[in-house]
C-alpha atoms as a PDB file:
ATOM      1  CA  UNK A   1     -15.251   8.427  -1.345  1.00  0.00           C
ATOM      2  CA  UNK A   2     -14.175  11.742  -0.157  1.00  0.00           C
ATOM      3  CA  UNK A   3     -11.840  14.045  -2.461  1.00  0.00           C
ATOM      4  CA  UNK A   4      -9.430  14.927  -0.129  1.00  0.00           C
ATOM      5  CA  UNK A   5      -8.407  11.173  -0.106  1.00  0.00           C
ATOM      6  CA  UNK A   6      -8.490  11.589  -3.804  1.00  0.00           C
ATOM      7  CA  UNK A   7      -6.334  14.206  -3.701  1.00  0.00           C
ATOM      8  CA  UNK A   8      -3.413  12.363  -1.812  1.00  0.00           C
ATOM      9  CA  UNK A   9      -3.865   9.388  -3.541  1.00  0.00           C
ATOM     10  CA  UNK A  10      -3.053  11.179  -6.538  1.00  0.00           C
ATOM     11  CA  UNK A  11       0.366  12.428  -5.534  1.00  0.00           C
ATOM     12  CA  UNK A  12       1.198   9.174  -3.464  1.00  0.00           C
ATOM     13  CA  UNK A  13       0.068   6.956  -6.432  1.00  0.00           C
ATOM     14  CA  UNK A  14       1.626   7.791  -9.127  1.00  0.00           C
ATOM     15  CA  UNK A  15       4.652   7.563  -7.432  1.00  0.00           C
ATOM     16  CA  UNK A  16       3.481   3.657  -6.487  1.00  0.00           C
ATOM     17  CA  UNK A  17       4.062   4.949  -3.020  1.00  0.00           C
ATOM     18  CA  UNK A  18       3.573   2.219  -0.185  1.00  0.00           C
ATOM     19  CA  UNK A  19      -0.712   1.097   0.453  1.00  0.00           C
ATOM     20  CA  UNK A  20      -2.138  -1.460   1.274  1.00  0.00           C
ATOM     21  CA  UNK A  21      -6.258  -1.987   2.365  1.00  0.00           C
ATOM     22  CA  UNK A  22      -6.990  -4.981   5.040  1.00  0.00           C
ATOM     23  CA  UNK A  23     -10.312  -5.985   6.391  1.00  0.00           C
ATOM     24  CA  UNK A  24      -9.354  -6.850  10.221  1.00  0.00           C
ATOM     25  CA  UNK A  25      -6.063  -6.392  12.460  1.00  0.00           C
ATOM     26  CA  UNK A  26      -5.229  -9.834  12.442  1.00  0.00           C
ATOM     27  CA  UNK A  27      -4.893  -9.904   8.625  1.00  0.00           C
ATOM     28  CA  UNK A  28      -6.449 -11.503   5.584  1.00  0.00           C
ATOM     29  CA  UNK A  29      -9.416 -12.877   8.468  1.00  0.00           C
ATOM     30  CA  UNK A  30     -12.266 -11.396   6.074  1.00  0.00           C
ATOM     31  CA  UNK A  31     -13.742  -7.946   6.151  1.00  0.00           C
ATOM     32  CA  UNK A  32     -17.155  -9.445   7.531  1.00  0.00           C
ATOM     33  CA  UNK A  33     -18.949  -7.264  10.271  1.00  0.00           C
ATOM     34  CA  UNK A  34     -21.713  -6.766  12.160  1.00  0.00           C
ATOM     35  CA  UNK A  35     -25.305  -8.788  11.577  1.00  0.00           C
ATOM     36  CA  UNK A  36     -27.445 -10.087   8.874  1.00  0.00           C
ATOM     37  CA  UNK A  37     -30.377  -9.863  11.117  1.00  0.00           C
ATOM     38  CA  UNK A  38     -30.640  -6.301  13.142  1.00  0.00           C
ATOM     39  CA  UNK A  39     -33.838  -5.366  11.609  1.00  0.00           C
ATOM     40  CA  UNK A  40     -32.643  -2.848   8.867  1.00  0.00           C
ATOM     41  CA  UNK A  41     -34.912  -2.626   5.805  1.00  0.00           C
ATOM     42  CA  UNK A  42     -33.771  -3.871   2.572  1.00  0.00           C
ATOM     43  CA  UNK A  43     -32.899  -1.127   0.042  1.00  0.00           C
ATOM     44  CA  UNK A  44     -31.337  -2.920  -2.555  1.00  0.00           C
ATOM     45  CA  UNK A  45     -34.968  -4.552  -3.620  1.00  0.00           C
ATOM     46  CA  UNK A  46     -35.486  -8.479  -4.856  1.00  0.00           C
ATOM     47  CA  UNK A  47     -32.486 -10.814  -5.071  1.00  0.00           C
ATOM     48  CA  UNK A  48     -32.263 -14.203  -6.845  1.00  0.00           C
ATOM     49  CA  UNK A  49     -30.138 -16.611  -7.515  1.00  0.00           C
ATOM     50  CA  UNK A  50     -29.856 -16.624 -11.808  1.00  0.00           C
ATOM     51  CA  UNK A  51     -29.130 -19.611 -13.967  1.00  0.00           C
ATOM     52  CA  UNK A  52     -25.626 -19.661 -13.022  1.00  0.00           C
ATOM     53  CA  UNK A  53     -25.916 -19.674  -9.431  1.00  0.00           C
ATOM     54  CA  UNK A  54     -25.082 -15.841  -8.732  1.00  0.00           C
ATOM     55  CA  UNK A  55     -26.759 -14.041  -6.770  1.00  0.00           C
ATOM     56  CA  UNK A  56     -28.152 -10.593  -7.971  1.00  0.00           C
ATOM     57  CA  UNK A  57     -30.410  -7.680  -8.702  1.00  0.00           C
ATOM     58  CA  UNK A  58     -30.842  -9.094 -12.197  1.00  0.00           C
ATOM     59  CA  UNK A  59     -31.431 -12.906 -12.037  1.00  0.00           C
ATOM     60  CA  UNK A  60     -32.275 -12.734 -15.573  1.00  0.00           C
ATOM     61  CA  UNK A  61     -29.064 -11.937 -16.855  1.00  0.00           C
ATOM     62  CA  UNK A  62     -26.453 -14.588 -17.592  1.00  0.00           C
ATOM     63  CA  UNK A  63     -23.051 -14.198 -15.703  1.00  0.00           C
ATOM     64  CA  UNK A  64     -19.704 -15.771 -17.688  1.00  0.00           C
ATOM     65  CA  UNK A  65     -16.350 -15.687 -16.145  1.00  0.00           C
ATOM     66  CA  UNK A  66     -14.173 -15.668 -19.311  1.00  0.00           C
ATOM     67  CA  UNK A  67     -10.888 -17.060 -17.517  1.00  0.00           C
ATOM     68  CA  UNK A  68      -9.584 -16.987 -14.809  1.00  0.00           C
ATOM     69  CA  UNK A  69      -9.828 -18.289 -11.034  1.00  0.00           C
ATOM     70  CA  UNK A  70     -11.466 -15.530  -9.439  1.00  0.00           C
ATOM     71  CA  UNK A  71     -15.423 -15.962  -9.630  1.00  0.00           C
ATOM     72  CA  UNK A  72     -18.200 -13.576  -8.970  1.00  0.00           C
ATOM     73  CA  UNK A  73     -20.479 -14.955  -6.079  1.00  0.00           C
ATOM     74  CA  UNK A  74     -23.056 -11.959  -5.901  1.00  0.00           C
ATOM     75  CA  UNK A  75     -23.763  -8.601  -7.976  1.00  0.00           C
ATOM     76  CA  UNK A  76     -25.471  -5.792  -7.642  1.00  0.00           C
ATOM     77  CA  UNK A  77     -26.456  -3.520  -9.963  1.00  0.00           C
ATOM     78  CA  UNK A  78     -27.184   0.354  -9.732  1.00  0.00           C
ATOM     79  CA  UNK A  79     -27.971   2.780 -13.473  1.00  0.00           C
ATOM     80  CA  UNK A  80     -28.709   6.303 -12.662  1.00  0.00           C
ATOM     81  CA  UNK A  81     -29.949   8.538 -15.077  1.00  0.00           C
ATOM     82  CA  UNK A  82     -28.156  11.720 -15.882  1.00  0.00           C
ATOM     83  CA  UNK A  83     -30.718  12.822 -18.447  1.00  0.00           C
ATOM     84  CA  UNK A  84     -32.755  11.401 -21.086  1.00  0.00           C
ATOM     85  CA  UNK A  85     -29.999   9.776 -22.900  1.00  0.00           C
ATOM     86  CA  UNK A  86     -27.518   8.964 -20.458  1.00  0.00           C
ATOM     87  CA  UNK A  87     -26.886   7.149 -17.239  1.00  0.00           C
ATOM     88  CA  UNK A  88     -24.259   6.067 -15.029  1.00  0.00           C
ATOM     89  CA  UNK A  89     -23.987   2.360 -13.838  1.00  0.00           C
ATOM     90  CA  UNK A  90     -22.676   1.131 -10.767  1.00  0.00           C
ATOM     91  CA  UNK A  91     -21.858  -2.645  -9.692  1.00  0.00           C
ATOM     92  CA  UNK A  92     -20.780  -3.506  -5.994  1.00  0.00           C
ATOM     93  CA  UNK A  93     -20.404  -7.545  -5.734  1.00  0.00           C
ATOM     94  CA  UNK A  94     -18.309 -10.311  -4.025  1.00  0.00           C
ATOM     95  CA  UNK A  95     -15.487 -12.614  -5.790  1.00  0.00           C
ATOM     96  CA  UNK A  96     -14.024 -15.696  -4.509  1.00  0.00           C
ATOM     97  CA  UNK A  97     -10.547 -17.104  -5.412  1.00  0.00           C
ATOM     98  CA  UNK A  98     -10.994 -20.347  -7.065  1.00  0.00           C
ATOM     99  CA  UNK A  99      -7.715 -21.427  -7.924  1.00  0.00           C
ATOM    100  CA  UNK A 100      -5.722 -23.170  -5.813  1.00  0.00           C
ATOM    101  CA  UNK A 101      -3.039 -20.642  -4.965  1.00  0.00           C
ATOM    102  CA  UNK A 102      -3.489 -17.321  -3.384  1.00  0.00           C
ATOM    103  CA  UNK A 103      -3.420 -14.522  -6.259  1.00  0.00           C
ATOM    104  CA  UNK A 104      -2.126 -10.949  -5.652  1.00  0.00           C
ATOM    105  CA  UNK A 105      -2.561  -7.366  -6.816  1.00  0.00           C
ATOM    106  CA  UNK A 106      -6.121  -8.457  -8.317  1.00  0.00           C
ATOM    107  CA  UNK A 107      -7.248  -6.104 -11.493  1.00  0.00           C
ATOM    108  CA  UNK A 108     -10.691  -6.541 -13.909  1.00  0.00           C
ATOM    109  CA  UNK A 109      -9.300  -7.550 -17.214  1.00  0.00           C
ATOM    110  CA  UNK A 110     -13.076  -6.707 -18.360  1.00  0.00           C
ATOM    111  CA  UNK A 111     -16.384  -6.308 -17.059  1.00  0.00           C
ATOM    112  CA  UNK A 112     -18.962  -6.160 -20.016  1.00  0.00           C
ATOM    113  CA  UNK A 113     -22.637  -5.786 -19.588  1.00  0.00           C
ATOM    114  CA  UNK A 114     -23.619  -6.601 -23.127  1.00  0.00           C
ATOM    115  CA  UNK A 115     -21.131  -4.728 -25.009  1.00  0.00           C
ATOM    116  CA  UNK A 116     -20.772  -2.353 -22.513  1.00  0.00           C
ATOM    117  CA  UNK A 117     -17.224  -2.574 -20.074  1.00  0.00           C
ATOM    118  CA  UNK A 118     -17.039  -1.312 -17.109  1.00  0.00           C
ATOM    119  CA  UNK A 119     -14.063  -0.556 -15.011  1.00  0.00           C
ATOM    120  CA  UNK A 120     -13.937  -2.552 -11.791  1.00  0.00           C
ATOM    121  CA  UNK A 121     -11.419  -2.533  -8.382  1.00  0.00           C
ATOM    122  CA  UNK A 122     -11.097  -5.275  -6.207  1.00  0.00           C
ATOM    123  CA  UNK A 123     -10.158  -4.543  -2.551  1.00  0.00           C
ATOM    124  CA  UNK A 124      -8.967  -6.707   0.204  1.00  0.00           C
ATOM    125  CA  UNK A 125      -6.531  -7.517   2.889  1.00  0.00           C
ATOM    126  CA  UNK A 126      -2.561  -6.395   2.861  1.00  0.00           C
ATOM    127  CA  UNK A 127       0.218  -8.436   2.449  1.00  0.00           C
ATOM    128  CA  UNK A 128       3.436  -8.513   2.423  1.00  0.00           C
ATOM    129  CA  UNK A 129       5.399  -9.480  -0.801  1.00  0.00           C
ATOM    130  CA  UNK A 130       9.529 -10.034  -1.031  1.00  0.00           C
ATOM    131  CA  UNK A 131       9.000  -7.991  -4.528  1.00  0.00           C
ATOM    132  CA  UNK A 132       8.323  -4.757  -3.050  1.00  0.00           C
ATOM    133  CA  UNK A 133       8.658  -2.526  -0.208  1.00  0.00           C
ATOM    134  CA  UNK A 134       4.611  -1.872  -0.734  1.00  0.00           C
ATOM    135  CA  UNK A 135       1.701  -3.498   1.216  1.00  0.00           C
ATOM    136  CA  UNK A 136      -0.741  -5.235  -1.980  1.00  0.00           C
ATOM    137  CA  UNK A 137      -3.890  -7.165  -1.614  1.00  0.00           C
ATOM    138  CA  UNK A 138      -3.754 -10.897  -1.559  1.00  0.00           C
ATOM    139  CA  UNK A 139      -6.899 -13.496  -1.598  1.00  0.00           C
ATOM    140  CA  UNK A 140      -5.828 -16.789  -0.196  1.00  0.00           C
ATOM    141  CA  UNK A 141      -6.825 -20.165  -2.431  1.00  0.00           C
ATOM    142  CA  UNK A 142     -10.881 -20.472  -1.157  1.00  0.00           C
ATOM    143  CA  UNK A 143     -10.783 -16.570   0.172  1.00  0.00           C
ATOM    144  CA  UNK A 144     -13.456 -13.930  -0.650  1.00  0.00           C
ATOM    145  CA  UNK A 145     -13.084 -10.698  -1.362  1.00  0.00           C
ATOM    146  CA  UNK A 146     -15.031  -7.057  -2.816  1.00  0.00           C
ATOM    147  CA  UNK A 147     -15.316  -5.729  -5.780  1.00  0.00           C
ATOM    148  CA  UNK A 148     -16.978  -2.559  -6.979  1.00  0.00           C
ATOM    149  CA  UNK A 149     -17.183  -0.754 -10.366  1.00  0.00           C
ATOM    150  CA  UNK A 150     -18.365   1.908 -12.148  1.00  0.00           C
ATOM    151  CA  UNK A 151     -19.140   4.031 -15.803  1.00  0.00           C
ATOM    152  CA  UNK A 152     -21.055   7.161 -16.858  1.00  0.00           C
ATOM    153  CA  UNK A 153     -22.329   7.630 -19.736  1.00  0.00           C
ATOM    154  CA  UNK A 154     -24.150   4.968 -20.243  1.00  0.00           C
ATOM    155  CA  UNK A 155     -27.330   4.525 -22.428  1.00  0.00           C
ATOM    156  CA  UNK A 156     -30.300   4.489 -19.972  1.00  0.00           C
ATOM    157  CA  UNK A 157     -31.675   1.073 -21.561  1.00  0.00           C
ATOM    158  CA  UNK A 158     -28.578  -0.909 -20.534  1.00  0.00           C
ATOM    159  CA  UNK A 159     -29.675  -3.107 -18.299  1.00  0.00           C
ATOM    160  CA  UNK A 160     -33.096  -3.740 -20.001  1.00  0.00           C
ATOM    161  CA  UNK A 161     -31.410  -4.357 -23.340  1.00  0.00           C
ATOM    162  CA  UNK A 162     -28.675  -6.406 -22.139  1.00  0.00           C
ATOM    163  CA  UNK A 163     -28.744 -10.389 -21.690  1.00  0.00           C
ATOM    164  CA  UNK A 164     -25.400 -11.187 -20.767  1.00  0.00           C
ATOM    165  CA  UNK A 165     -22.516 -10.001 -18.638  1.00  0.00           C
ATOM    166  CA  UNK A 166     -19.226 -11.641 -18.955  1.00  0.00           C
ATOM    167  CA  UNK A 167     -16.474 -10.749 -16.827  1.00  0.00           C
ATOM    168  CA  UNK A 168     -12.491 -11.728 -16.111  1.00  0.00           C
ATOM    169  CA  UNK A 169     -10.267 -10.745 -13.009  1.00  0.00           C
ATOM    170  CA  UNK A 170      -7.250 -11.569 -12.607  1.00  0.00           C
ATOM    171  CA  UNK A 171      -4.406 -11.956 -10.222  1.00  0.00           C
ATOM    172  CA  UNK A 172      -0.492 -12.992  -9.354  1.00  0.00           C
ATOM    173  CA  UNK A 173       1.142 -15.759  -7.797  1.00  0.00           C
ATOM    174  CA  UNK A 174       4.169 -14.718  -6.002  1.00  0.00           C
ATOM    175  CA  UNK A 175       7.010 -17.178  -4.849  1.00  0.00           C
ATOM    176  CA  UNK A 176       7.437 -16.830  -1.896  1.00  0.00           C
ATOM    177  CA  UNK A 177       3.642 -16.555  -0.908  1.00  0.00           C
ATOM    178  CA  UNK A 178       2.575 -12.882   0.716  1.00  0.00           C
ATOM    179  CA  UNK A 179       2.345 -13.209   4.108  1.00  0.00           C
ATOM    180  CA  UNK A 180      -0.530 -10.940   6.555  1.00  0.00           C
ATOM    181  CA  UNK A 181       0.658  -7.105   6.669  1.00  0.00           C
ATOM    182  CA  UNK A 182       2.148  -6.354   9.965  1.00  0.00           C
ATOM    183  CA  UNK A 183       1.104  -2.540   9.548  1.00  0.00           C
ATOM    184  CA  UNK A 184      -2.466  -3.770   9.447  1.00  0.00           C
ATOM    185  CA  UNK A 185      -4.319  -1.488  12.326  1.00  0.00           C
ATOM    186  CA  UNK A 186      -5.764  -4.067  14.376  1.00  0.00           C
ATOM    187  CA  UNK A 187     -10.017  -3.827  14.945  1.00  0.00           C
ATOM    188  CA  UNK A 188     -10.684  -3.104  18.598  1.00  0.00           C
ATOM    189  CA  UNK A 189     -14.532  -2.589  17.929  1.00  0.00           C
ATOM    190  CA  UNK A 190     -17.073  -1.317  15.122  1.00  0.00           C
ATOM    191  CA  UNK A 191     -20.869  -1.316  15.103  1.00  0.00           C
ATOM    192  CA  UNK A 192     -23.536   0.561  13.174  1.00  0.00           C
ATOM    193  CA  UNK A 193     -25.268   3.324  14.606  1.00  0.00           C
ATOM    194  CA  UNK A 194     -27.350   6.326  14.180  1.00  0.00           C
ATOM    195  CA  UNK A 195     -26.255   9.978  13.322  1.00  0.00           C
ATOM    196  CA  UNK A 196     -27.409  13.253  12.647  1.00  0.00           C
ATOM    197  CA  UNK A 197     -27.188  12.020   8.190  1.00  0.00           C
ATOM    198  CA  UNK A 198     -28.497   8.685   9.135  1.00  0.00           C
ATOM    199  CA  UNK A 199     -26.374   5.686   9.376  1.00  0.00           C
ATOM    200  CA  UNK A 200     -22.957   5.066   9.597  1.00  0.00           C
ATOM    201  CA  UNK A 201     -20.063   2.626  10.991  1.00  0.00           C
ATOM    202  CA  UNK A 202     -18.243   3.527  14.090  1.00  0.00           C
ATOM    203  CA  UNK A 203     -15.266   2.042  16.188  1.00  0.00           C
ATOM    204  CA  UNK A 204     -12.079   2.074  17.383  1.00  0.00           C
ATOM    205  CA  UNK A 205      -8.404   0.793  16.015  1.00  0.00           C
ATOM    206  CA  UNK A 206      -5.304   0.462  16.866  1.00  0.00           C
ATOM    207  CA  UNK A 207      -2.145   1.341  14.696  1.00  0.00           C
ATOM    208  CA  UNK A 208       0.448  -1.288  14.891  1.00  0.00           C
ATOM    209  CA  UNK A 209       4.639  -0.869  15.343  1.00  0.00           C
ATOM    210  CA  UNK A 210       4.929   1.595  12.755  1.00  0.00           C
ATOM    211  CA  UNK A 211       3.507   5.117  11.950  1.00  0.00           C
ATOM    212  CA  UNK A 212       0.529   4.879   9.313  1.00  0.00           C
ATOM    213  CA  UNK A 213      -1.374   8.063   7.460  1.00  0.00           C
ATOM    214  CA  UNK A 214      -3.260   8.846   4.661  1.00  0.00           C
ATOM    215  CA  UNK A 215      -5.531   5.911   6.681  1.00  0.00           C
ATOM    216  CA  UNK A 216      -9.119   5.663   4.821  1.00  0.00           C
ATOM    217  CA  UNK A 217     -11.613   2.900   6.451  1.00  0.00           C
ATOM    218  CA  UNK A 218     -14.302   1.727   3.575  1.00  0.00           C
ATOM    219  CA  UNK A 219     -17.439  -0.054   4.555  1.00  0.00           C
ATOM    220  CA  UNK A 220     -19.062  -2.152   1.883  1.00  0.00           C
ATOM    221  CA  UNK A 221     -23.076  -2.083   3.022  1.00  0.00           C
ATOM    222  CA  UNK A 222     -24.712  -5.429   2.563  1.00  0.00           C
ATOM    223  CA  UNK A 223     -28.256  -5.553   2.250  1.00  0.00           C
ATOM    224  CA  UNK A 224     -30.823  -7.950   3.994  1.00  0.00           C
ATOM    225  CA  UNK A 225     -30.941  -9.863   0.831  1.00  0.00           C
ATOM    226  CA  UNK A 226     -27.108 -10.748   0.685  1.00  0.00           C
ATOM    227  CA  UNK A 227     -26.217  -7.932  -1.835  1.00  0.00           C
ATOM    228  CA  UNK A 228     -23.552  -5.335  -1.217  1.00  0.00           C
ATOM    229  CA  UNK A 229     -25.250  -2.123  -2.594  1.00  0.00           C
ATOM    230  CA  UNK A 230     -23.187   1.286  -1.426  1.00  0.00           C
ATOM    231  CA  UNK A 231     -19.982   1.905   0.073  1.00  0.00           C
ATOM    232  CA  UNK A 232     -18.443   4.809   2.490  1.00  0.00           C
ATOM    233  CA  UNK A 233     -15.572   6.014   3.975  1.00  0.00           C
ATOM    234  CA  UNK A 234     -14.271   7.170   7.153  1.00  0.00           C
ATOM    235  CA  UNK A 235     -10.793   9.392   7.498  1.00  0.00           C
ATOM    236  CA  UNK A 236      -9.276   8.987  11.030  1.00  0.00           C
ATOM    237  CA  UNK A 237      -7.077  11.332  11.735  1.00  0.00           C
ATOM    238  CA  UNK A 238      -7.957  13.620   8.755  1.00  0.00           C
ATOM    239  CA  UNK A 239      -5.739  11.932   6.676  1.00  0.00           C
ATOM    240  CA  UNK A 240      -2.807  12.437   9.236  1.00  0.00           C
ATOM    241  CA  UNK A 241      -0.118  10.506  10.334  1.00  0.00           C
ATOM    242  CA  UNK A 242      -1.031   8.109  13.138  1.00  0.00           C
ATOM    243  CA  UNK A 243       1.708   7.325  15.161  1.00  0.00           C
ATOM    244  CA  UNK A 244       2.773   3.841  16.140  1.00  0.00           C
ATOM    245  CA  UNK A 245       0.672   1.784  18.650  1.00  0.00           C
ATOM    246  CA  UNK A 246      -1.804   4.126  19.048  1.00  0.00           C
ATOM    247  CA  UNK A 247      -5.595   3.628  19.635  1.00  0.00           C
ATOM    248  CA  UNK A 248      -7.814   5.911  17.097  1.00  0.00           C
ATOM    249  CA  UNK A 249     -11.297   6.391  16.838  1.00  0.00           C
ATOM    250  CA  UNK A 250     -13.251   6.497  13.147  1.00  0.00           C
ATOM    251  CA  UNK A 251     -16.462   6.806  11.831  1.00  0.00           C
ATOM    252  CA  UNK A 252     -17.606   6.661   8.080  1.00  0.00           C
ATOM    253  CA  UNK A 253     -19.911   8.937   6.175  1.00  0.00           C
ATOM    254  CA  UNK A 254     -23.610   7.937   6.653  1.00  0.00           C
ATOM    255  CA  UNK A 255     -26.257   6.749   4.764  1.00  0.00           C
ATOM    256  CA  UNK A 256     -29.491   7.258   4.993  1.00  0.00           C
ATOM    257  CA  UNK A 257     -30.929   4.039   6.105  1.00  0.00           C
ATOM    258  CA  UNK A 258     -30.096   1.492   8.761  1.00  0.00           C
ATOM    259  CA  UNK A 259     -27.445  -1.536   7.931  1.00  0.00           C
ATOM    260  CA  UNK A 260     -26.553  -3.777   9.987  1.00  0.00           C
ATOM    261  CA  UNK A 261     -23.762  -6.365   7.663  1.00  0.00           C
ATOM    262  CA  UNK A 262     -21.309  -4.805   6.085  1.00  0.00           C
ATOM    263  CA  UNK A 263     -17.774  -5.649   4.598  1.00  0.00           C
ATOM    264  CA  UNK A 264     -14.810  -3.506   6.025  1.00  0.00           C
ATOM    265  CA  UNK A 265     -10.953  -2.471   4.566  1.00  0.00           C
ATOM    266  CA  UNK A 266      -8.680  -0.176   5.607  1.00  0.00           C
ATOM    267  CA  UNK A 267      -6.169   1.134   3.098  1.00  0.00           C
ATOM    268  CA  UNK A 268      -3.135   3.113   4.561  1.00  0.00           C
ATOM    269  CA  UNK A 269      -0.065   4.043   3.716  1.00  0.00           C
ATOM    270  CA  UNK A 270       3.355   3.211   5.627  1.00  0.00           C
ATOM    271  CA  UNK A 271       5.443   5.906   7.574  1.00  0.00           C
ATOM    272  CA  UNK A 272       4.911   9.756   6.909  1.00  0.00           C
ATOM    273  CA  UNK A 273       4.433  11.568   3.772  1.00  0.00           C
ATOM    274  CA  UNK A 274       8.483  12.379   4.057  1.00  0.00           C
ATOM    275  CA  UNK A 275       9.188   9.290   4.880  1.00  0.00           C
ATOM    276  CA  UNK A 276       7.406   7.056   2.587  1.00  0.00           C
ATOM    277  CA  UNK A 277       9.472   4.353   0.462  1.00  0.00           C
ATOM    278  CA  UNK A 278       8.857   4.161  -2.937  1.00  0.00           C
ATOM    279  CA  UNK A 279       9.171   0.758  -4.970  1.00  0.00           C
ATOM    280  CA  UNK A 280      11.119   0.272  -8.638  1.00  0.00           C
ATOM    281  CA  UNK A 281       8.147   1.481 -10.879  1.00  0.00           C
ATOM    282  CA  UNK A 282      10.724  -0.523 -13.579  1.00  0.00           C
ATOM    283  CA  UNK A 283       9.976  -3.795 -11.428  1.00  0.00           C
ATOM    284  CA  UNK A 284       6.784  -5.497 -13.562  1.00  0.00           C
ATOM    285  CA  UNK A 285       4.803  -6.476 -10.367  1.00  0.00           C
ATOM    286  CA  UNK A 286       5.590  -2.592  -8.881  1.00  0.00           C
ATOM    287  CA  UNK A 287       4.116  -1.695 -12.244  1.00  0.00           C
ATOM    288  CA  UNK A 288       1.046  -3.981 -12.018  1.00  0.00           C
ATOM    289  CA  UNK A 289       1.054  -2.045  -8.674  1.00  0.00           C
ATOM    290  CA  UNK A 290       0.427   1.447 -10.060  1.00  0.00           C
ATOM    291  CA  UNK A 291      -1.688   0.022 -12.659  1.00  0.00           C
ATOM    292  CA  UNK A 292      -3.950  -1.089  -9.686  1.00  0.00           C
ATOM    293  CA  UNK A 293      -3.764   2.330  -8.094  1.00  0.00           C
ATOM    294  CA  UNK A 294      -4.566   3.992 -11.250  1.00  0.00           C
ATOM    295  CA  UNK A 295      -7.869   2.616 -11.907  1.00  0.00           C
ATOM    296  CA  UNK A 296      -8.600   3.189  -8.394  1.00  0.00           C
ATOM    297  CA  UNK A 297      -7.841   6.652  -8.947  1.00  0.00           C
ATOM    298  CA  UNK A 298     -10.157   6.467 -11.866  1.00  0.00           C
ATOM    299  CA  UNK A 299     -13.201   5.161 -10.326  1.00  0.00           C
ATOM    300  CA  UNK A 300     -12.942   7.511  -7.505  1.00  0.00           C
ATOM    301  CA  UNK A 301     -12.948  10.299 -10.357  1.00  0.00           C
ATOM    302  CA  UNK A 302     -16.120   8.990 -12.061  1.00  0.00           C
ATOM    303  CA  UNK A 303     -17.914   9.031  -8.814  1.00  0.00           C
ATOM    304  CA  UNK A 304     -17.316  12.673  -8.379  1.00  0.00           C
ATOM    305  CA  UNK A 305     -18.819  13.205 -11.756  1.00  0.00           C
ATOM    306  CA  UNK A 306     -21.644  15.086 -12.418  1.00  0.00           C
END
């Protein structure tokens, strides 16, 4: 994540200011892209399936979803040490909705390695929602989505020590049901290729019947072995407004090595900086809102910690 982005987040955010991420043009399709088989080396090292059917970086860990309908497919897991005594974890993984209605605004009611929580966002598609003027995410009933998470200061033996992880997410149903964002910038093309850093995700949108800024693509990196392990950004239009119907080009960070499947969303917000509509922070699903904006805002934060 880049800090500019950060930075306008942090004014827009607060104010529960109008966003929304989506995966493809067409809306809630599935942020699946490019190919499990290009050639790419694994980086992410062994997966397995564990004893509960989840596939991970740690098979020998057992994974319990405390309640809820959302259910953790795959996980990865990333500590970096700091020092001696500390480290910082990462987790990237995928969740699938369950239930049998599609949930909305999805937050991590907990996330504990051990004893150890760790604060998670789930991203996905935008929809539309009577309750506010804002785009949200929505998982359809049977839908798949990302999740990613992170905390420093963690003690360096975590994952060694640690035997469990049990985890809850959590999401609304709305009456009536969101429908597919019609802001959504619609995917002309994206592919992986090579640049002067290494890797990175390229392509081309198009913005749809309304003007859009503050647009930041994220690319979820999936490994060979079915894991989503790193994540980066692109910023078309440096953050700009990009006027209605118009085609744009973007292109993410890099990485070092080659990928070839990854996971794409776009999260944008609606208008121009002037002009953007602010919802009823006194409205409780406007609040849930900004509660899901917040931790965003947190994550992003820890990341850019030393």
């Amino acid at each position: 994540m880049n800090v500019r982005s950060v930075l306008v987040l942090v004014v827009v955010g607060l104010l529960a200011a109008c966003s929304g991420s989506s995966s493809k043009g067409d809306g809630g399709a599935g942020g699946a892209g490019g190919s499990a088989n290009c050639g790419a080396p694994s980086v992410a090292g062994t997966a397995a399936k564990n004893p509960d059917g989840i596939l991970t970086n740690y098979p020998q860990l057992r994974i319990t979803k405390a309640a809820g309908d959302f259910a953790i497919t795959t996980v990865y897991f990333n500590l970096t040490a700091f020092d001696a005594t500390t480290s910082s974890i990462r987790v990237w993984g995928d969740l699938k909705n369950n239930g049998p209605s599609q949930l909305c605004i999805p937050l991590h009611q907990s996330f504990a390695i051990g004893t150890q929580d760790v604060l998670c966002v789930v991203d996905g598609n935008p929809y539309q929602i009577e309750a506010l003027t804002s785009p949200v995410v929505c998982v359809e009933a049977g839908g798949t989505t990302v999740f990613y998470g992170i905390e420093n200061s963690v003690s360096p033996t975590l994952l060694a020590d640690a035997t469990t992880l049990s985890y809850e997410f959590s999401g609304l149903v709305v009456s009536p049901p969101g429908t597919p964002h019609p802001d959504d910038p619609v995917l002309l093309s994206a592919a992986p290729k090579q640049v002067s850093g290494g890797w990175a995700l390229a392509g081309q949108m198009r913005s749809g019947s309304n003007d859009i800024f503050n647009v930041d693509v994220t690319v979820y990196i999936r490994d060979p072995n079915g894991l989503i392990f790193d994540d980066r950004s692109a910023f078309p239009f440096d953050l700009g407004t990009i006027a209605a119907n118009t085609m744009f080009d973007f292109e993410t960070y890099s990485i070092a090595t080659q990928f070839c499947a990854y996971e794409r969303f776009d999260e944008f917000l609606i208008g121009t900086m002037a002009q953007a509509a602010l919802d009823d922070t006194g409205n409780p699903i406007a609040a849930r809102l900004a509660e899901a904006q917040r931790r965003k805002l947190a994550a992003r934060a820890a990341m850019r910690a030393p």
